[in-house]
Protein backbone atom coordinates (compact mmCIF):
# COMPACT_ATOMS: atom_id res chain seq x y z
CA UNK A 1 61.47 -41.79 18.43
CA UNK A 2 60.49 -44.53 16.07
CA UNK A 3 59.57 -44.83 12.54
CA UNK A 4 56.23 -44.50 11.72
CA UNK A 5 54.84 -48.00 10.67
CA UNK A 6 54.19 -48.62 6.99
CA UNK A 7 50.86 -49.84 7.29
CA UNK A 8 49.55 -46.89 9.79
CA UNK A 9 49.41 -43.28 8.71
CA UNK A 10 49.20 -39.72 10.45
CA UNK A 11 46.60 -37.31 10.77
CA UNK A 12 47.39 -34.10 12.65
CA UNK A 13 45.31 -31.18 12.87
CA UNK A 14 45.83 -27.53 14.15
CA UNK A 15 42.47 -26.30 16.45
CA UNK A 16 41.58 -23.91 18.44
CA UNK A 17 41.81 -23.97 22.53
CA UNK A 18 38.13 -24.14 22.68
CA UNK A 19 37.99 -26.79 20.22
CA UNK A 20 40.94 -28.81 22.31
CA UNK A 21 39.07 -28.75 25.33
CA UNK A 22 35.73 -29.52 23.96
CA UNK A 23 37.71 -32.48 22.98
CA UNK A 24 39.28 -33.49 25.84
CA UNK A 25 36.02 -33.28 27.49
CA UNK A 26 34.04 -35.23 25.42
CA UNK A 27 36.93 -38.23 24.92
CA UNK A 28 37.13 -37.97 28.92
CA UNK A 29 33.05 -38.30 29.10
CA UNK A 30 33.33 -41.49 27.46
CA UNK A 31 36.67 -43.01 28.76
CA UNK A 32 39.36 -42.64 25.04
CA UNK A 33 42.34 -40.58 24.62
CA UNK A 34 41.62 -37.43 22.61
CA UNK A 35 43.45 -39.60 19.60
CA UNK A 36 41.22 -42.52 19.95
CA UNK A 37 37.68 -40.03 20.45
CA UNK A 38 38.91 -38.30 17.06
CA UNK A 39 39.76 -41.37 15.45
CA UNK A 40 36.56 -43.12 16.17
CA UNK A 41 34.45 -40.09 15.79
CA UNK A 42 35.74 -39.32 12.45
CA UNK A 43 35.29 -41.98 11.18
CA UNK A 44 32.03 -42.97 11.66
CA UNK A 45 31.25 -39.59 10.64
CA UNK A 46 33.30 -40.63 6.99
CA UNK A 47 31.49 -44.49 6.92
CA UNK A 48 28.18 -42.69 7.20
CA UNK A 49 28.70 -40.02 4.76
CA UNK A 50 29.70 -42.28 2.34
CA UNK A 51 27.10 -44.78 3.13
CA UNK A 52 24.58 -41.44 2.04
CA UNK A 53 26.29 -40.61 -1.15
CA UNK A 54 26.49 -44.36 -2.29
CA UNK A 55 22.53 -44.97 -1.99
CA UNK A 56 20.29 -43.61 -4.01
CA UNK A 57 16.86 -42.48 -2.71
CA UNK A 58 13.68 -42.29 -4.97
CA UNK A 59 10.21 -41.06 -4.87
CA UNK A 60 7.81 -43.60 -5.27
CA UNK A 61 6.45 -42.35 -8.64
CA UNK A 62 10.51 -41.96 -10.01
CA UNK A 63 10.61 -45.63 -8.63
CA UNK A 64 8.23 -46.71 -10.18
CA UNK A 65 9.27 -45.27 -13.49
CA UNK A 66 12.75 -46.91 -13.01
CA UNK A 67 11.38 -50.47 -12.53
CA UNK A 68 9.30 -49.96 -15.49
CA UNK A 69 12.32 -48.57 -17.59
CA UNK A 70 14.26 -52.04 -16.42
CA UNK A 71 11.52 -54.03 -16.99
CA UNK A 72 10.24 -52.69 -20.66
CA UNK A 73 13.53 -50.94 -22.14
CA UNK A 74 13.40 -49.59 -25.13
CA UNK A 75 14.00 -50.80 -28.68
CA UNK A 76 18.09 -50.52 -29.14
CA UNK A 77 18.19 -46.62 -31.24
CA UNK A 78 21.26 -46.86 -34.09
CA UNK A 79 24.27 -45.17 -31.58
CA UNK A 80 23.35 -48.41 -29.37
CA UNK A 81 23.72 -50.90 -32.50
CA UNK A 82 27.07 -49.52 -33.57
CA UNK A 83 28.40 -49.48 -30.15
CA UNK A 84 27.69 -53.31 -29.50
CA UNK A 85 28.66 -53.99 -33.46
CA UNK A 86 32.11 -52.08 -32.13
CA UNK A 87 32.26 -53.42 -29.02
CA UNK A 88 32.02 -57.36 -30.95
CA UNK A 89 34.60 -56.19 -33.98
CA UNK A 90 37.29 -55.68 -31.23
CA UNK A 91 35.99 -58.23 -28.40
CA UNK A 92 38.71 -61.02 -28.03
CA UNK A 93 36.98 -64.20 -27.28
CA UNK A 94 40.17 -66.02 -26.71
CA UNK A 95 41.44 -63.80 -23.51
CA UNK A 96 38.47 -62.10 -23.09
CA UNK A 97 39.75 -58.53 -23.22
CA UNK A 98 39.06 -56.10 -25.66
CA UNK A 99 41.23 -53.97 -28.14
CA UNK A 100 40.73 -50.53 -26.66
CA UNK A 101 42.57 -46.89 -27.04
CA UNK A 102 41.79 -44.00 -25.17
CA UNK A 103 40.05 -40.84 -27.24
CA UNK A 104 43.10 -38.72 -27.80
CA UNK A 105 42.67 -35.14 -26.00
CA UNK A 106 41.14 -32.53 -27.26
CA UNK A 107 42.35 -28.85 -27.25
């Protein structure tokens, strides 16, 4: 037995008989090993699922309301003004970073 590759991983998964042959029939119907019909299978299943949760689908009117938000914003209120006056006290022009902590916890 080899080692497993360090670049590849393992996926194993306990089914049902029914499920196993279902399987096998399907990866047979189309000419893969049950490994490759599972592999390919799932994921198209996961590049199209998360193709779905990345886009984000309006109604025309909510649309329309978006493009108008981007395209006539509103006056900056005073929470915006200190975070930008904040945001240019600790701004480092030199490197480009900025001096920033973390909140600390709360309990």
């Amino acid at each position: 037995m080899t080692a497993a590759s360090p670049d590849r991983g393992r996926i194993t998964a306990r089914v049902s008989v029914a499920v196993q042959e279902t399987l096998e029939t399907a990866a047979g119907m189309v000419g893969a090993t049950v490994n490759q019909f599972i592999v390919q299978t799932s994921l198209r299943e996961a590049e199209r699922i998360i193709e779905q949760e990345r886009l984000i689908r309006l109604c025309a009117q909510d649309a329309k309301a978006f493009l108008n938000a981007l395209q006539n914003p509103l006056p900056p209120n005073q929470k915006l003004k200190a975070a930008l006056k904040d945001y240019t006290a600790r701004r480092n022009d030199q490197t480009g970073t900025i001096d920033w902590q973390p909140r600390p916890n709360r309990v």
